[in-house]
PDB file of N, CA and C in Angstrom:
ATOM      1  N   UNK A   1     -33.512 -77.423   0.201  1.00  0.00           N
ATOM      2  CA  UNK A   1     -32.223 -76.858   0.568  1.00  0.00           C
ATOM      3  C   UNK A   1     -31.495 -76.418  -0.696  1.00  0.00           C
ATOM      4  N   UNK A   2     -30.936 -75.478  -0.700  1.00  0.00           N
ATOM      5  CA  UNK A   2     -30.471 -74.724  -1.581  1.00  0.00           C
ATOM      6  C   UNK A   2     -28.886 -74.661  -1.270  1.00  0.00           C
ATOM      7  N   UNK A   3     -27.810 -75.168  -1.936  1.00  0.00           N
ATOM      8  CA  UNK A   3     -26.190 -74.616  -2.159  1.00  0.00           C
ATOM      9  C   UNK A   3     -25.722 -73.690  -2.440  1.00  0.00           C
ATOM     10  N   UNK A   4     -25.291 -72.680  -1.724  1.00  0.00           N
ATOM     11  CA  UNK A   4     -24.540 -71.433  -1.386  1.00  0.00           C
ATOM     12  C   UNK A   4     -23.162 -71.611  -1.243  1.00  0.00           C
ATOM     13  N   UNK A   5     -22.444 -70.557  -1.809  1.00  0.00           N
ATOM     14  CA  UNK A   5     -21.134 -70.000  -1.259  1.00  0.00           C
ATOM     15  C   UNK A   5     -20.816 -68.687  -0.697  1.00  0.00           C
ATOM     16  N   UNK A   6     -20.524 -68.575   0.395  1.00  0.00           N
ATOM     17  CA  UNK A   6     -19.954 -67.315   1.079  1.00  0.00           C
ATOM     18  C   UNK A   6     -18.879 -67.128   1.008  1.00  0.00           C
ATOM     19  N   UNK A   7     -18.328 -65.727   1.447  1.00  0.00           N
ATOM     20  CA  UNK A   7     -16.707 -65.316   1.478  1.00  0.00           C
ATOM     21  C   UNK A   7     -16.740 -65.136   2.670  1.00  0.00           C
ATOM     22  N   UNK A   8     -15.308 -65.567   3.861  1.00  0.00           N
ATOM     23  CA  UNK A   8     -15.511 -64.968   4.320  1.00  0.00           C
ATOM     24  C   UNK A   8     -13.720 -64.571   4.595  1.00  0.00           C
ATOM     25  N   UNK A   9     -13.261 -63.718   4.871  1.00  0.00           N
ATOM     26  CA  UNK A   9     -11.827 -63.414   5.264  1.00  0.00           C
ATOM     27  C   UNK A   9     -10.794 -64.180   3.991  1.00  0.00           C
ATOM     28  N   UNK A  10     -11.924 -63.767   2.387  1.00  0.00           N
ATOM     29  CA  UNK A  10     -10.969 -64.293   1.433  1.00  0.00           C
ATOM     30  C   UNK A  10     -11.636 -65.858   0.878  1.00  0.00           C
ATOM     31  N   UNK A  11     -11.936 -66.949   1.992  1.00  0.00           N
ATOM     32  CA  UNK A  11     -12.262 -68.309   1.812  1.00  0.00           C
ATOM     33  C   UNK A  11     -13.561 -68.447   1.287  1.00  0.00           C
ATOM     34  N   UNK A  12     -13.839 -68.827   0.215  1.00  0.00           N
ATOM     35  CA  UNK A  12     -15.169 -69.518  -0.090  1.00  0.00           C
ATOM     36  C   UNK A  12     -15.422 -70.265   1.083  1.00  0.00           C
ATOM     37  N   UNK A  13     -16.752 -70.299   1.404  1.00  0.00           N
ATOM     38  CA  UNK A  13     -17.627 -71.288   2.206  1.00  0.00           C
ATOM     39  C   UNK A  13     -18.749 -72.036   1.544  1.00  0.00           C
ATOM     40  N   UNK A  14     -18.931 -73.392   1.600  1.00  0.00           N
ATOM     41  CA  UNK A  14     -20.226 -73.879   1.023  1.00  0.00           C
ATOM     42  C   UNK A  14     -20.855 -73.974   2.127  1.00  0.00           C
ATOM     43  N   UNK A  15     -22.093 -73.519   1.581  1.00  0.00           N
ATOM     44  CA  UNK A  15     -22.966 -73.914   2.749  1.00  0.00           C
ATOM     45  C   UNK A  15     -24.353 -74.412   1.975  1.00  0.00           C
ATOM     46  N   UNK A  16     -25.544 -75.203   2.796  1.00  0.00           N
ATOM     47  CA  UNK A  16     -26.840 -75.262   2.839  1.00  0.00           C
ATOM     48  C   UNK A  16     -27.499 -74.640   3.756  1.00  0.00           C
ATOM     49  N   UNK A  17     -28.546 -74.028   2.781  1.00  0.00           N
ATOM     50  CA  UNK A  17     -29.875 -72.973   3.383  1.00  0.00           C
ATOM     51  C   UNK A  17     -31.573 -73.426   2.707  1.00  0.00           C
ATOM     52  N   UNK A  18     -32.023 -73.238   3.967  1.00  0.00           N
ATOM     53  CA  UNK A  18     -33.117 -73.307   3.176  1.00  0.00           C
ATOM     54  C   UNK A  18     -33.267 -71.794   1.663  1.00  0.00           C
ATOM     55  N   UNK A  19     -34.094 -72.489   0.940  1.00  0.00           N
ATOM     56  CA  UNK A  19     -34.448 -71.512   0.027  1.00  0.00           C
ATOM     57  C   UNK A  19     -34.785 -70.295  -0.133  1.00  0.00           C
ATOM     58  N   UNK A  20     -35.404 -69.780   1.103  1.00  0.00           N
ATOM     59  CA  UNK A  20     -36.125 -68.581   1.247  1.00  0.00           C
ATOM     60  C   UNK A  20     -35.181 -67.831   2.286  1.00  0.00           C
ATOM     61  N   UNK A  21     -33.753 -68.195   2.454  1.00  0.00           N
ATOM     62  CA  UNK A  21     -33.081 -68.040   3.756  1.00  0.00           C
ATOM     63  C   UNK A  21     -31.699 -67.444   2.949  1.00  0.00           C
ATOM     64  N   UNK A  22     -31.619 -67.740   1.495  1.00  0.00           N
ATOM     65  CA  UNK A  22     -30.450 -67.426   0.947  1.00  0.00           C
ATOM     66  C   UNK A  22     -29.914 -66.142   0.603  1.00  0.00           C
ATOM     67  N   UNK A  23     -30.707 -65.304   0.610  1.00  0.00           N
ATOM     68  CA  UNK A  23     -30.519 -63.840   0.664  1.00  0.00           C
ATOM     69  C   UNK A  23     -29.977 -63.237   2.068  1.00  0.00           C
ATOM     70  N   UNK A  24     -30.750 -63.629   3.258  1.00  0.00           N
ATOM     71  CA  UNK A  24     -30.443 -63.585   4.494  1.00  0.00           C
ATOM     72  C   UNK A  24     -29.068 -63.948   4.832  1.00  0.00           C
ATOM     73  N   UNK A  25     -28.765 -65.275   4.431  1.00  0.00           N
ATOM     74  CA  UNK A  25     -27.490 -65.687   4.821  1.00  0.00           C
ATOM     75  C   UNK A  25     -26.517 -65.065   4.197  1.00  0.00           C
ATOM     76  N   UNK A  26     -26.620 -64.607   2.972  1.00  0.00           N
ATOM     77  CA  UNK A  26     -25.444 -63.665   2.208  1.00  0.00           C
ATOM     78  C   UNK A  26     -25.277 -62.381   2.644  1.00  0.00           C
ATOM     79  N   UNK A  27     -26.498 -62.132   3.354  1.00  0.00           N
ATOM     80  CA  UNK A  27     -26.075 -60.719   3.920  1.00  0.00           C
ATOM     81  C   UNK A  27     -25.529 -61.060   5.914  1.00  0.00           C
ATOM     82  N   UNK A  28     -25.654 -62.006   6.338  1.00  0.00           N
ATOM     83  CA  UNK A  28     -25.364 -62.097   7.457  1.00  0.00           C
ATOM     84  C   UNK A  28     -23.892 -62.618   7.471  1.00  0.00           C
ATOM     85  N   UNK A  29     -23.412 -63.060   6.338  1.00  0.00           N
ATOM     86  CA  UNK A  29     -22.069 -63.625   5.880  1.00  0.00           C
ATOM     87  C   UNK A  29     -21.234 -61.843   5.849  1.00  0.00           C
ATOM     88  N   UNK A  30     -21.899 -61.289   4.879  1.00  0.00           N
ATOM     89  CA  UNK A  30     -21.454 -60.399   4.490  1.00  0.00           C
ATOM     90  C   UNK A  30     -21.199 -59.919   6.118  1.00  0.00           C
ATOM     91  N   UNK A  31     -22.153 -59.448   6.224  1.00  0.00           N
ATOM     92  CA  UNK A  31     -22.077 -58.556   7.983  1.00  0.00           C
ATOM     93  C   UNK A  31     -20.718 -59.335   8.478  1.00  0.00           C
ATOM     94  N   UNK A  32     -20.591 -60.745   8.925  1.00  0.00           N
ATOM     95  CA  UNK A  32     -19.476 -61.033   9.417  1.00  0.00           C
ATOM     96  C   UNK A  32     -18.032 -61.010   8.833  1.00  0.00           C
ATOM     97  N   UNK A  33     -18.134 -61.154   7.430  1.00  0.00           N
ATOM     98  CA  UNK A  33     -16.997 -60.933   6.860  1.00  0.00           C
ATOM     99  C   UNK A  33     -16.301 -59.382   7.560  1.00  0.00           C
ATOM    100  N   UNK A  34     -17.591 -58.746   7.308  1.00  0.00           N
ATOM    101  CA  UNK A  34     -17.037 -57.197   7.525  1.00  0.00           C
ATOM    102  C   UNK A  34     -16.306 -57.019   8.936  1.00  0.00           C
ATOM    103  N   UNK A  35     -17.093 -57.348   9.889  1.00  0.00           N
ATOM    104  CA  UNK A  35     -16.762 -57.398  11.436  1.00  0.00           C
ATOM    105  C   UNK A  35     -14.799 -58.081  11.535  1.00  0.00           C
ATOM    106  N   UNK A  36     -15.151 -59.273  10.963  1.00  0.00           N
ATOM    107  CA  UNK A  36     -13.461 -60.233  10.721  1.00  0.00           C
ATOM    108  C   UNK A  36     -12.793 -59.175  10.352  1.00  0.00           C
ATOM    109  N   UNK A  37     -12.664 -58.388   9.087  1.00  0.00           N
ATOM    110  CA  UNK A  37     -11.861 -57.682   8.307  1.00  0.00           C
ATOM    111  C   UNK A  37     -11.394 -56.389   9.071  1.00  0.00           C
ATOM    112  N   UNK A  38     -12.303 -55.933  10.175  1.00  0.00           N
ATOM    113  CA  UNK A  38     -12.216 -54.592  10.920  1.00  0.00           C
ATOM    114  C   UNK A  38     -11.222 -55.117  11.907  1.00  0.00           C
ATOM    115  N   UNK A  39     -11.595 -56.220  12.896  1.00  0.00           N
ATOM    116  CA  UNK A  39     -10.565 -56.472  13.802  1.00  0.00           C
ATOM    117  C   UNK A  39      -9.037 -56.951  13.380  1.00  0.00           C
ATOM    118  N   UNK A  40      -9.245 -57.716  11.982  1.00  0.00           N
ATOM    119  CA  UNK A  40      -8.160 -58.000  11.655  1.00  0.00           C
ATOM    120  C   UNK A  40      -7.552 -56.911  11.162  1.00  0.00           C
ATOM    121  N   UNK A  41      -8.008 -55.543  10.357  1.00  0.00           N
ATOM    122  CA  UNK A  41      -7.404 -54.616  10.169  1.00  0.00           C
ATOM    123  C   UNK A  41      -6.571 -53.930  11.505  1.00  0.00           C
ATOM    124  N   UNK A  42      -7.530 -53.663  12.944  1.00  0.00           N
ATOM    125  CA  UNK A  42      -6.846 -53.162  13.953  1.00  0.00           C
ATOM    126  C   UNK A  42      -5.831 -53.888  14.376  1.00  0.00           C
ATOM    127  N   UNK A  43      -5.718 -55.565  14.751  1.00  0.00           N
ATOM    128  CA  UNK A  43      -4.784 -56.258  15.104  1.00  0.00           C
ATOM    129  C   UNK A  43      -3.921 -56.522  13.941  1.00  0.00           C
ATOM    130  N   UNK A  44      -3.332 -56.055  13.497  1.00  0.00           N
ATOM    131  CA  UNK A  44      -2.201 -56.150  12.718  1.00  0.00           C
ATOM    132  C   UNK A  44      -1.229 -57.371  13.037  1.00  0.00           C
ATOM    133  N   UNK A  45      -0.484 -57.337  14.158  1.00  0.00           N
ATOM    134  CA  UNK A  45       0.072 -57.725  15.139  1.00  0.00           C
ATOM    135  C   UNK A  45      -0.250 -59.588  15.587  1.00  0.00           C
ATOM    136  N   UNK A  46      -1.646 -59.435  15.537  1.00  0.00           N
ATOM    137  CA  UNK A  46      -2.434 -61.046  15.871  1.00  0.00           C
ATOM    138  C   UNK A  46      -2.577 -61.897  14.878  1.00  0.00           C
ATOM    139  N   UNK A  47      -2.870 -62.963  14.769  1.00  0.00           N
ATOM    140  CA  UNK A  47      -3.276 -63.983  14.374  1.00  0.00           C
ATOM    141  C   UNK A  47      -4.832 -63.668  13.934  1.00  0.00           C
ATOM    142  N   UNK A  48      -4.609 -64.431  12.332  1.00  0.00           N
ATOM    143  CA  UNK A  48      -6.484 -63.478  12.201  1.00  0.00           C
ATOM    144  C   UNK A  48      -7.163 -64.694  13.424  1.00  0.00           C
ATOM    145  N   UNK A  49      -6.688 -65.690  14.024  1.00  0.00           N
ATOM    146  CA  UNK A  49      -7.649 -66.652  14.517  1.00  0.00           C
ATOM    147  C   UNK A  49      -8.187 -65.395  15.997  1.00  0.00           C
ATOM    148  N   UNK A  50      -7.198 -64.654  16.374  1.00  0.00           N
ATOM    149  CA  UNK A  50      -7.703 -63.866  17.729  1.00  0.00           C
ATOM    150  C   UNK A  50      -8.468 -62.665  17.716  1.00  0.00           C
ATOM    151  N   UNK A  51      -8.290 -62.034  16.080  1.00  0.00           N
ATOM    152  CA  UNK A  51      -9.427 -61.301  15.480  1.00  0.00           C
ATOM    153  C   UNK A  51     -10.460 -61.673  15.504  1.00  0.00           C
ATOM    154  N   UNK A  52     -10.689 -63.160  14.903  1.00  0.00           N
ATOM    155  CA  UNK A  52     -11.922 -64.061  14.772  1.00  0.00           C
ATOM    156  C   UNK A  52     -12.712 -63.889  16.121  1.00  0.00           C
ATOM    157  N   UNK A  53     -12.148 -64.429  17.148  1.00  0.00           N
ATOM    158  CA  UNK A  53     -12.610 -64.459  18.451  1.00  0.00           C
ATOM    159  C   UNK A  53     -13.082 -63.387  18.810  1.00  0.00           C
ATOM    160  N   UNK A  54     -11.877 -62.111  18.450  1.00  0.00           N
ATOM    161  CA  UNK A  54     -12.690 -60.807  18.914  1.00  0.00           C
ATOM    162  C   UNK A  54     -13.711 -60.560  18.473  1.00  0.00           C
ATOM    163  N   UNK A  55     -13.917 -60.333  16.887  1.00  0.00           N
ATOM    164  CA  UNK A  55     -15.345 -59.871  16.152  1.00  0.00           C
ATOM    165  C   UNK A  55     -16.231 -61.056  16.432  1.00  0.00           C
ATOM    166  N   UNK A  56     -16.051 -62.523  17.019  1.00  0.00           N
ATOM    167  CA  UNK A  56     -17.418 -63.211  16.932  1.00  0.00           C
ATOM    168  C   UNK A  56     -17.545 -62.477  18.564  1.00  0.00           C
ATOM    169  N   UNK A  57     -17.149 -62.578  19.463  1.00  0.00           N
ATOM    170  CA  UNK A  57     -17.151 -61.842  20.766  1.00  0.00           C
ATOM    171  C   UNK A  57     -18.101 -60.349  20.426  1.00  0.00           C
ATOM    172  N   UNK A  58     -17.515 -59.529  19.590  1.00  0.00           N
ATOM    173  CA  UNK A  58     -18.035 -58.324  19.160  1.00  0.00           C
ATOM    174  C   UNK A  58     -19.434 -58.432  19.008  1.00  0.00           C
ATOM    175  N   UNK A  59     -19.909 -59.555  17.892  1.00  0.00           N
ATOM    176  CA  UNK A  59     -21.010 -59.899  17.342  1.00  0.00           C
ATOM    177  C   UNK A  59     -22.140 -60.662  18.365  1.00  0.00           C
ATOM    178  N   UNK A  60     -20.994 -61.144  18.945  1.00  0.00           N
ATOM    179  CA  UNK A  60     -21.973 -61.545  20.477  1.00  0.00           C
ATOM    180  C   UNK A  60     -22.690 -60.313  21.001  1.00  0.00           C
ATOM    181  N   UNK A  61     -21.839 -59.515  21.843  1.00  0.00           N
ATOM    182  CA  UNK A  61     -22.219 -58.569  22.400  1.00  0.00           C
ATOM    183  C   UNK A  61     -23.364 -57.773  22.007  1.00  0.00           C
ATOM    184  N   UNK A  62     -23.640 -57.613  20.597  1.00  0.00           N
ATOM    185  CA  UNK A  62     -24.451 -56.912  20.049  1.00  0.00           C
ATOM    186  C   UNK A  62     -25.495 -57.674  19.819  1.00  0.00           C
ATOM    187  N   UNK A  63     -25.620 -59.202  20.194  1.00  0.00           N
ATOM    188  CA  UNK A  63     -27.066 -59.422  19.954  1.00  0.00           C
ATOM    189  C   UNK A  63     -27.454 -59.650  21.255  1.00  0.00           C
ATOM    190  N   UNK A  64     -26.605 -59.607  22.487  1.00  0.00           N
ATOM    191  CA  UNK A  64     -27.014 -60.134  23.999  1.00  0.00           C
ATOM    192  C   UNK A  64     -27.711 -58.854  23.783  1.00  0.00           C
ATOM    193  N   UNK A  65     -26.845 -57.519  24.049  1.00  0.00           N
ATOM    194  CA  UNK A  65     -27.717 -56.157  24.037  1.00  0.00           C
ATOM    195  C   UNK A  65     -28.626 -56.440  23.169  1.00  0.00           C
ATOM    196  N   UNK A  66     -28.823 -56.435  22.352  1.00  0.00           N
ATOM    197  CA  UNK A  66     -30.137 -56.425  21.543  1.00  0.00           C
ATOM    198  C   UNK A  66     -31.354 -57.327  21.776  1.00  0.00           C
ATOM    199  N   UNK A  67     -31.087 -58.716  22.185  1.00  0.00           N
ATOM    200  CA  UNK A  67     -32.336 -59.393  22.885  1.00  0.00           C
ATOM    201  C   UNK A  67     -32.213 -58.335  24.712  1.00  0.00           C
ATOM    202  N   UNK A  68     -31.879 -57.928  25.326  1.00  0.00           N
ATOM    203  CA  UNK A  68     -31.878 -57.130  26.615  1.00  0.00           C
ATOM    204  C   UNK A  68     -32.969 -56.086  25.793  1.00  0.00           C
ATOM    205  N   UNK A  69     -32.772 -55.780  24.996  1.00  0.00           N
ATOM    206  CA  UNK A  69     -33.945 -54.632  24.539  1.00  0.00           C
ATOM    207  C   UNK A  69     -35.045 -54.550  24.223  1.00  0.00           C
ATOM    208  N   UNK A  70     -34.646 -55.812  23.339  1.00  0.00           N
ATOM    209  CA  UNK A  70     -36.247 -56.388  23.295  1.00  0.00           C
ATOM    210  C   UNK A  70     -36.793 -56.731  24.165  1.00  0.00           C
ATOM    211  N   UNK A  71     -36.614 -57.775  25.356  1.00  0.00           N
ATOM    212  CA  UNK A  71     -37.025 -58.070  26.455  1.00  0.00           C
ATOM    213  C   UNK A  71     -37.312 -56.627  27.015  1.00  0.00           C
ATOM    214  N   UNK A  72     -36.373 -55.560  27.273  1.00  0.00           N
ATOM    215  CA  UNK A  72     -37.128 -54.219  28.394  1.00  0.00           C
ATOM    216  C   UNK A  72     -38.211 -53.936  27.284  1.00  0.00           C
ATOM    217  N   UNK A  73     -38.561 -53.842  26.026  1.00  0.00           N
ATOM    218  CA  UNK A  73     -39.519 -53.258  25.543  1.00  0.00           C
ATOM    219  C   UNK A  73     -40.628 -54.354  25.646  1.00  0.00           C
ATOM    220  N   UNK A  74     -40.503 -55.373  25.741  1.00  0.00           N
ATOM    221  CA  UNK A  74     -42.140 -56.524  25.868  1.00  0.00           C
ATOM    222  C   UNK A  74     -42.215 -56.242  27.093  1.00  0.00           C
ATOM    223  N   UNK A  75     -41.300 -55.993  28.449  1.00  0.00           N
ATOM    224  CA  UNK A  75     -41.924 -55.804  29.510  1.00  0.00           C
ATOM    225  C   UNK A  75     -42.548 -54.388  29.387  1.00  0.00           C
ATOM    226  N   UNK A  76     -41.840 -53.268  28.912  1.00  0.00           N
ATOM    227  CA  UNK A  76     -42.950 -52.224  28.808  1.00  0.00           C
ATOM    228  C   UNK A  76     -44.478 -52.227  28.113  1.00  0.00           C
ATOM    229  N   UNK A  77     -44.170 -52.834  27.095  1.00  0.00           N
ATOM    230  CA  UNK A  77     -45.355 -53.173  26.335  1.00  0.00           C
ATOM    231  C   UNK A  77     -46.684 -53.559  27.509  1.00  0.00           C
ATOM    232  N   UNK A  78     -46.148 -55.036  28.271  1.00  0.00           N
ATOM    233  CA  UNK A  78     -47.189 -55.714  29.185  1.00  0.00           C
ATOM    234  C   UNK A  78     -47.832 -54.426  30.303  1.00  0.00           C
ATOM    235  N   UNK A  79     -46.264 -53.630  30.931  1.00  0.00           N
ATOM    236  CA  UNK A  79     -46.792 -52.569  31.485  1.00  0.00           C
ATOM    237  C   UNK A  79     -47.917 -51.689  31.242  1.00  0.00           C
ATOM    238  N   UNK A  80     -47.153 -51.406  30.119  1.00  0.00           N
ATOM    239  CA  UNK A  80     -48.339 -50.567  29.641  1.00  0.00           C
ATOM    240  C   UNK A  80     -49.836 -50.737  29.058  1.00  0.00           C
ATOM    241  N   UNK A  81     -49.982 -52.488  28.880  1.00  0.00           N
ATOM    242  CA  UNK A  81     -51.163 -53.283  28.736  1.00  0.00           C
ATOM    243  C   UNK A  81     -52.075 -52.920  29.787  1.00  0.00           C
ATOM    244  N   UNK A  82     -51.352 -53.831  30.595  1.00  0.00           N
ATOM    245  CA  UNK A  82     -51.860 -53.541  32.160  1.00  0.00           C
ATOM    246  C   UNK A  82     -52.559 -52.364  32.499  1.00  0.00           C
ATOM    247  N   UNK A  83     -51.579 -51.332  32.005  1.00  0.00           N
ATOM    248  CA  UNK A  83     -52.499 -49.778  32.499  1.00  0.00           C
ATOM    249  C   UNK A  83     -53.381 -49.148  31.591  1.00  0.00           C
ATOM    250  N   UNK A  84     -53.392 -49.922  30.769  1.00  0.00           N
ATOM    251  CA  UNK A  84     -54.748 -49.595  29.271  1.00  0.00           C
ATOM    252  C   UNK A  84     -55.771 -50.401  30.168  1.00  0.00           C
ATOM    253  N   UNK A  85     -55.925 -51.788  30.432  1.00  0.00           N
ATOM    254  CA  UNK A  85     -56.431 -52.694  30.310  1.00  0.00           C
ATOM    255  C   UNK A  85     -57.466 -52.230  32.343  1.00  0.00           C
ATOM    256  N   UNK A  86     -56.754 -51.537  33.040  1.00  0.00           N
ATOM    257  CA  UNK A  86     -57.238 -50.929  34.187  1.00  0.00           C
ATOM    258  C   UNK A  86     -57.732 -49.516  33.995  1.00  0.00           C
ATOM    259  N   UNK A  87     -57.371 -48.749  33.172  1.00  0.00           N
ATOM    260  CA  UNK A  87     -57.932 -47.576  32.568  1.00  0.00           C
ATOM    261  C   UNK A  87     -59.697 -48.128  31.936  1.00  0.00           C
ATOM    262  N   UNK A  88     -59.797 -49.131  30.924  1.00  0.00           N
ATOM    263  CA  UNK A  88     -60.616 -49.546  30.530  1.00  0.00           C
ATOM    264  C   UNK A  88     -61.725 -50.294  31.387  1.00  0.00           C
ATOM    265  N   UNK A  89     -61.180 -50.804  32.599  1.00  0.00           N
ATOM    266  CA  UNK A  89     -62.089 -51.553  33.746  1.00  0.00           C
ATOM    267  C   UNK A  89     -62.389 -50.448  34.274  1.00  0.00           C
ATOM    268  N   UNK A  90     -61.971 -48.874  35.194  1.00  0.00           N
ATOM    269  CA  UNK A  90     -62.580 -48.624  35.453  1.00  0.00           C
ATOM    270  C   UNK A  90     -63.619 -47.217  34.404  1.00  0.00           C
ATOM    271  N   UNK A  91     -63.361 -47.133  33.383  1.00  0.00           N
ATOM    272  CA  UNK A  91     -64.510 -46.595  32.434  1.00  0.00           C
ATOM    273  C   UNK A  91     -65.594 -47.246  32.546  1.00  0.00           C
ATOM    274  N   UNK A  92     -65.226 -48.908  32.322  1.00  0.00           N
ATOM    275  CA  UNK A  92     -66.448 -49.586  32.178  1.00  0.00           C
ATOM    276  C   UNK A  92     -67.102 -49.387  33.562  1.00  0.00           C
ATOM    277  N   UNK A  93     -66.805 -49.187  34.565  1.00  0.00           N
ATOM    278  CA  UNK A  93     -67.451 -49.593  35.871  1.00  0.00           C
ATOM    279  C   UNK A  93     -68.042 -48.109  36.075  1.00  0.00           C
ATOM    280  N   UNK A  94     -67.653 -46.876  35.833  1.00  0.00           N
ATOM    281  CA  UNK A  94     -68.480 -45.829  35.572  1.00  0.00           C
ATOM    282  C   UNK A  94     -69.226 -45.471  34.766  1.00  0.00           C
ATOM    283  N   UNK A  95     -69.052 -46.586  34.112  1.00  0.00           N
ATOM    284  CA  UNK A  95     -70.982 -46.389  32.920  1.00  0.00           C
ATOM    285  C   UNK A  95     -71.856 -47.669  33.197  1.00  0.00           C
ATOM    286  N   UNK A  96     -71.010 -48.868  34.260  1.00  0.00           N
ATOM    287  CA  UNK A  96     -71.807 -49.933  34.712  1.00  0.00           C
ATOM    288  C   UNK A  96     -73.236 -49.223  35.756  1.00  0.00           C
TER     289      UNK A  96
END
């Protein structure tokens, strides 16, 4: 485990990462810092705590969609297994 500090909305963060994970996490820090700083720029008006909520909400959203995509593309994938994999049974059965 390796000791890190992140920024995020100004605050140092300590954190532990594995070793090979510390590049990753500085850029996934980064990504969220950025997201915080956008909503808190639009809400002027709010509390950065309801910004917070919005951009982790935001950040939600974008990985639900994003596993939804992956999932429709492994089901296409299998689909399209399937119809390789019956294309190939009946070749074989016309040279059986």
């Amino acid at each position: 485990m390796q000791a890190i500090k992140v920024t995020i909305l100004g605050k140092q963060i300590p954190l532990k990462v594995e070793d090979g994970e510390v590049e990753s996490m500085k850029r996934i820090a980064d990504f969220v810092d950025e997201k915080f700083r956008m909503y808190r720029q639009e809400l002027t008006n709010q509390p950065d705590s309801t910004a917070m909520i919005l951009a982790a909400l935001s950040i939600a959203g974008e990985l639900f969609e994003l596993r939804q995509e992956i999932r429709e593309v492994e089901d296409s994938e299998v689909d399209l297994m399937k119809q390789v994999n019956s294309e190939m049974e009946k070749l074989i059965a016309e040279f059986s």
